[in-house]
Protein backbone atom coordinates (compact mmCIF):
# COMPACT_ATOMS: atom_id res chain seq x y z
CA UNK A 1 2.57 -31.81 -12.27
CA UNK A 2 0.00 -31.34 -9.58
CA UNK A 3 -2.95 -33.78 -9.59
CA UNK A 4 -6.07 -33.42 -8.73
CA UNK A 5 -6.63 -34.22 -5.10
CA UNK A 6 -3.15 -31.41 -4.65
CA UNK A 7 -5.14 -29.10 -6.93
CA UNK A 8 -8.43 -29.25 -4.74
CA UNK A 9 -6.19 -28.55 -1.69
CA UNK A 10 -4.15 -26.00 -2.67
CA UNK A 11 -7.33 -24.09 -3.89
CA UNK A 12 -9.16 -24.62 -1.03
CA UNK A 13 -6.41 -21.94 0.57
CA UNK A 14 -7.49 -18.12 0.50
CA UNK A 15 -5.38 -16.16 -1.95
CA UNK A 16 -2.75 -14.39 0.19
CA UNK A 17 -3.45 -11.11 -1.39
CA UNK A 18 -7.64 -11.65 -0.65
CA UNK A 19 -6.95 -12.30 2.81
CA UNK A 20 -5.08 -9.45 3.46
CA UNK A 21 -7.10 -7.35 2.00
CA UNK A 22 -9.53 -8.43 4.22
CA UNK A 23 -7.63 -7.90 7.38
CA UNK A 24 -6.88 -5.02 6.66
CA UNK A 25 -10.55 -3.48 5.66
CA UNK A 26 -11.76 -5.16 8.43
CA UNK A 27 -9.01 -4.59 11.34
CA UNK A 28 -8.07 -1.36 11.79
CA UNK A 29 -5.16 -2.41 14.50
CA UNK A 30 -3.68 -4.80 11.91
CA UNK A 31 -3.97 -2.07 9.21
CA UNK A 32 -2.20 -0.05 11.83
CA UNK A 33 0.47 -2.52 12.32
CA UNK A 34 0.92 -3.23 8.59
CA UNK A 35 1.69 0.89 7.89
CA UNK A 36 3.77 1.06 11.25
CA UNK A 37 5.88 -2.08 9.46
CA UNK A 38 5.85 -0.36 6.16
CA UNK A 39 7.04 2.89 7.65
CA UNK A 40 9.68 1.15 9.50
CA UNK A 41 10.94 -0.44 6.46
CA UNK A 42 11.16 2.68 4.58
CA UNK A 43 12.94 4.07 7.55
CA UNK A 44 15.75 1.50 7.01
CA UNK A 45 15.69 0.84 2.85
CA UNK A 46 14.91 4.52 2.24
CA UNK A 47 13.00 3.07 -0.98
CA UNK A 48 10.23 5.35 -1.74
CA UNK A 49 9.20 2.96 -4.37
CA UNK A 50 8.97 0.25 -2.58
CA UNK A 51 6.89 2.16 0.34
CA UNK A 52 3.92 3.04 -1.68
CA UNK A 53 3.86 -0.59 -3.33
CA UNK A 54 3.16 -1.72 0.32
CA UNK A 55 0.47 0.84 0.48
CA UNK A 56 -1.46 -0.44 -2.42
CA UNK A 57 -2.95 -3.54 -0.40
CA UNK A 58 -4.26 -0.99 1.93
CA UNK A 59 -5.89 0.95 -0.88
CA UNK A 60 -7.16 -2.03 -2.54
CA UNK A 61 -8.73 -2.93 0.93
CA UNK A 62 -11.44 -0.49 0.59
CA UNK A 63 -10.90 0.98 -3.35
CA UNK A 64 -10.38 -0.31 -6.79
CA UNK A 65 -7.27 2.08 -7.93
CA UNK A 66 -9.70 3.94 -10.30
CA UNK A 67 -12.04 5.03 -7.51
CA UNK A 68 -8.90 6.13 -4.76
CA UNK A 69 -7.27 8.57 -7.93
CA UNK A 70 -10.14 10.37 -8.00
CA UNK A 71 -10.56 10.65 -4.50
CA UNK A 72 -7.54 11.72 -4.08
CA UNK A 73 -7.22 13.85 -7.34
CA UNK A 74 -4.73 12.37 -9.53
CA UNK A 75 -4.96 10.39 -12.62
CA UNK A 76 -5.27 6.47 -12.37
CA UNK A 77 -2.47 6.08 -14.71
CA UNK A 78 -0.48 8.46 -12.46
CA UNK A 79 -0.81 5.56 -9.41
CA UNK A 80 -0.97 2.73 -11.56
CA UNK A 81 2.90 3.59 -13.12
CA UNK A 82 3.83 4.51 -9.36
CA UNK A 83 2.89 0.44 -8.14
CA UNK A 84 4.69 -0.51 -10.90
CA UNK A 85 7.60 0.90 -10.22
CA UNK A 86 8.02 3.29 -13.31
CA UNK A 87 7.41 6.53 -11.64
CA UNK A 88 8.54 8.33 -8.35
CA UNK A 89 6.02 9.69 -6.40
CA UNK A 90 6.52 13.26 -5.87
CA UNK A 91 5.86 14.43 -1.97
CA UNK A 92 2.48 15.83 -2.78
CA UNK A 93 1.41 12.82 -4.36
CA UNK A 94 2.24 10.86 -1.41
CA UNK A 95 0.89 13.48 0.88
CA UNK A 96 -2.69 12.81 -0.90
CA UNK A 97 -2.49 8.92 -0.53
CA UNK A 98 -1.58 8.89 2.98
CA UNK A 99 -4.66 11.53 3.22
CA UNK A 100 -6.82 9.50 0.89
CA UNK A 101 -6.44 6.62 3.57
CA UNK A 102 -7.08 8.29 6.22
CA UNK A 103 -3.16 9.14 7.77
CA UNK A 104 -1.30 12.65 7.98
CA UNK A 105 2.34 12.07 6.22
CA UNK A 106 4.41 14.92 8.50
CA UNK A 107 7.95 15.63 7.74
CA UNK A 108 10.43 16.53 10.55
CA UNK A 109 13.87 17.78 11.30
CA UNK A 110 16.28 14.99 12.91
CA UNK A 111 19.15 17.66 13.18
CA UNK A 112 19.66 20.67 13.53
CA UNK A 113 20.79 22.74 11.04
CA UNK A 114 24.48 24.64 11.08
């Protein structure tokens, strides 16, 4: 049990999640850096779920989810199953969030082709 001189110090910490929101709104290197990382990631883990989870922080910087769907024309319940993990985001929906935040998703050939 924590009392309540640990209590006052542990909430005197910024939530993890509020601060990097905030870097990321605010920083547009580190927001960089956090989608290179992502990307990189994805590159190794080829988990497509797992890449647009780490792109909801960067959403969240500047949007509630509501307000980024209809940006980007889908329905909210649409993204909201795709954070959670329950859906697999089909290449045009990824297309529009990586246009909704401002990035071109391009697709290219590693190999040629017999």
């Amino acid at each position: 049990m924590v009392n309540k001189k640990e209590k006052n110090i542990l909430d005197s910490f910024p939530k993890h999640q509020e601060y990097l929101k905030k870097h990321l709104k605010e920083d547009s290197d580190y927001a960089q850096m956090w989608l290179n990382s992502i990307l990189d990631d994805y590159s190794e883990t080829k988990d497509i779920n797992e890449l647009v989870y780490n792109l909801k922080p960067l959403i969240e910087a500047n949007y509630t989810i509501c307000e980024f769907a209809n940006i980007i024309g889908i329905h909210r319940i649409t993204l909201y199953k795709i954070f959670a993990k329950k859906m697999i985001p089909s290449i045009e929906v990824l297309y529009k969030i990586f246009k909704g935040l401002g990035y071109e998703l391009k697709l290219s050939a590693v190999k040629e082709l017999p």
